[in-house]
C-alpha atoms as a PDB file:
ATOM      1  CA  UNK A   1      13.126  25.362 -15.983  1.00  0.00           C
ATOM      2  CA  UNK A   2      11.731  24.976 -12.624  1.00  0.00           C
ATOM      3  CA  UNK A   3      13.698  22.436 -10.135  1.00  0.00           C
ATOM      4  CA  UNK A   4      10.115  21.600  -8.223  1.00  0.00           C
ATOM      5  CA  UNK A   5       6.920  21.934  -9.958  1.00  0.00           C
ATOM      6  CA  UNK A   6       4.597  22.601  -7.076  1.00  0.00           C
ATOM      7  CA  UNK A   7       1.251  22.427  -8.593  1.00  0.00           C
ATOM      8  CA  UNK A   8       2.280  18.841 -10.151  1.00  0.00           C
ATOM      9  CA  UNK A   9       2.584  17.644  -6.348  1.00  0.00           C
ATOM     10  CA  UNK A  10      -0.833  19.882  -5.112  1.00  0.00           C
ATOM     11  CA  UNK A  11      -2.547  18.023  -8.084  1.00  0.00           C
ATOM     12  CA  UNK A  12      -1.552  14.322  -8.040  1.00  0.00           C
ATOM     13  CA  UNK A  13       0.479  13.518  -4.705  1.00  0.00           C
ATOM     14  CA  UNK A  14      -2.732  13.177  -2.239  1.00  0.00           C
ATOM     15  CA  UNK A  15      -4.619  10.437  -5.360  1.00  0.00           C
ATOM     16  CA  UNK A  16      -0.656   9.034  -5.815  1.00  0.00           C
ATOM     17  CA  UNK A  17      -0.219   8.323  -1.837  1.00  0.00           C
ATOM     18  CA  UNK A  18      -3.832   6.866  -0.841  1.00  0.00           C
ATOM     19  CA  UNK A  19      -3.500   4.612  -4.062  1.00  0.00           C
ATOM     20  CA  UNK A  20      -0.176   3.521  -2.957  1.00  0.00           C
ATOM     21  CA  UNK A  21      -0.611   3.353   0.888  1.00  0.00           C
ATOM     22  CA  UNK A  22      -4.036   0.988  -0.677  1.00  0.00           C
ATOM     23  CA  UNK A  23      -1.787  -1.145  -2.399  1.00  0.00           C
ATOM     24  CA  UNK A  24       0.756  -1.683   0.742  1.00  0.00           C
ATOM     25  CA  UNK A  25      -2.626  -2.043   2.843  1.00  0.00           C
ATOM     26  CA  UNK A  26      -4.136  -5.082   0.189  1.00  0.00           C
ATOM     27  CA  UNK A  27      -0.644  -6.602   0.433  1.00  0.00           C
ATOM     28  CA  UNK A  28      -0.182  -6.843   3.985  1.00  0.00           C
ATOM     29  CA  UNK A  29      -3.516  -8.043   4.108  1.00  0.00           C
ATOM     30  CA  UNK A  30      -2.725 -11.210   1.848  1.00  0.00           C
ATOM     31  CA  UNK A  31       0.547 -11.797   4.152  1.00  0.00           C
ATOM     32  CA  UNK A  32      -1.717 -11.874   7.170  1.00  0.00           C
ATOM     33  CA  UNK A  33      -4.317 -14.406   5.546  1.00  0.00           C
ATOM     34  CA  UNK A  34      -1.126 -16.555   4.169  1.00  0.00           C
ATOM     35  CA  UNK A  35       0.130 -16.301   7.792  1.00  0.00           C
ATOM     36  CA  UNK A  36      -3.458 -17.137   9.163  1.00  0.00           C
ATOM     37  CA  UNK A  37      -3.573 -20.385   7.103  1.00  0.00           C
ATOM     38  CA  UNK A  38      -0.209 -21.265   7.858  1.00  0.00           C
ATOM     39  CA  UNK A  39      -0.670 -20.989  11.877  1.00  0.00           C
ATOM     40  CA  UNK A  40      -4.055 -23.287  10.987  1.00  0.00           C
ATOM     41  CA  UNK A  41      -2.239 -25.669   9.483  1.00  0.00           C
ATOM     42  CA  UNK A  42       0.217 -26.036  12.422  1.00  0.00           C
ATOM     43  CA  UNK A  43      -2.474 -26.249  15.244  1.00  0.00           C
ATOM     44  CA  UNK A  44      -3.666 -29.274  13.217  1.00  0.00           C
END
């Protein structure tokens, strides 16, 4: 048994990491609209 599968990591890490750095990316996104619409709201 092997403790670190290399090829696993070559194969899926790069798709794994954009995917997941896209997700934080869409998220922070949706704070900064929320944020947005909040400071609108206050200049009212």
């Amino acid at each position: 048994m092997k403790l670190f599968d290399l090829s696993h990591f070559k194969e899926k890490c790069p798709i794994e990491a954009r995917n997941y750095f896209k997700e934080i990316i869409l998220k922070l996104e949706k704070i900064e609209e929320r944020l947005d619409s909040i400071e609108r709201s206050f200049d009212k």
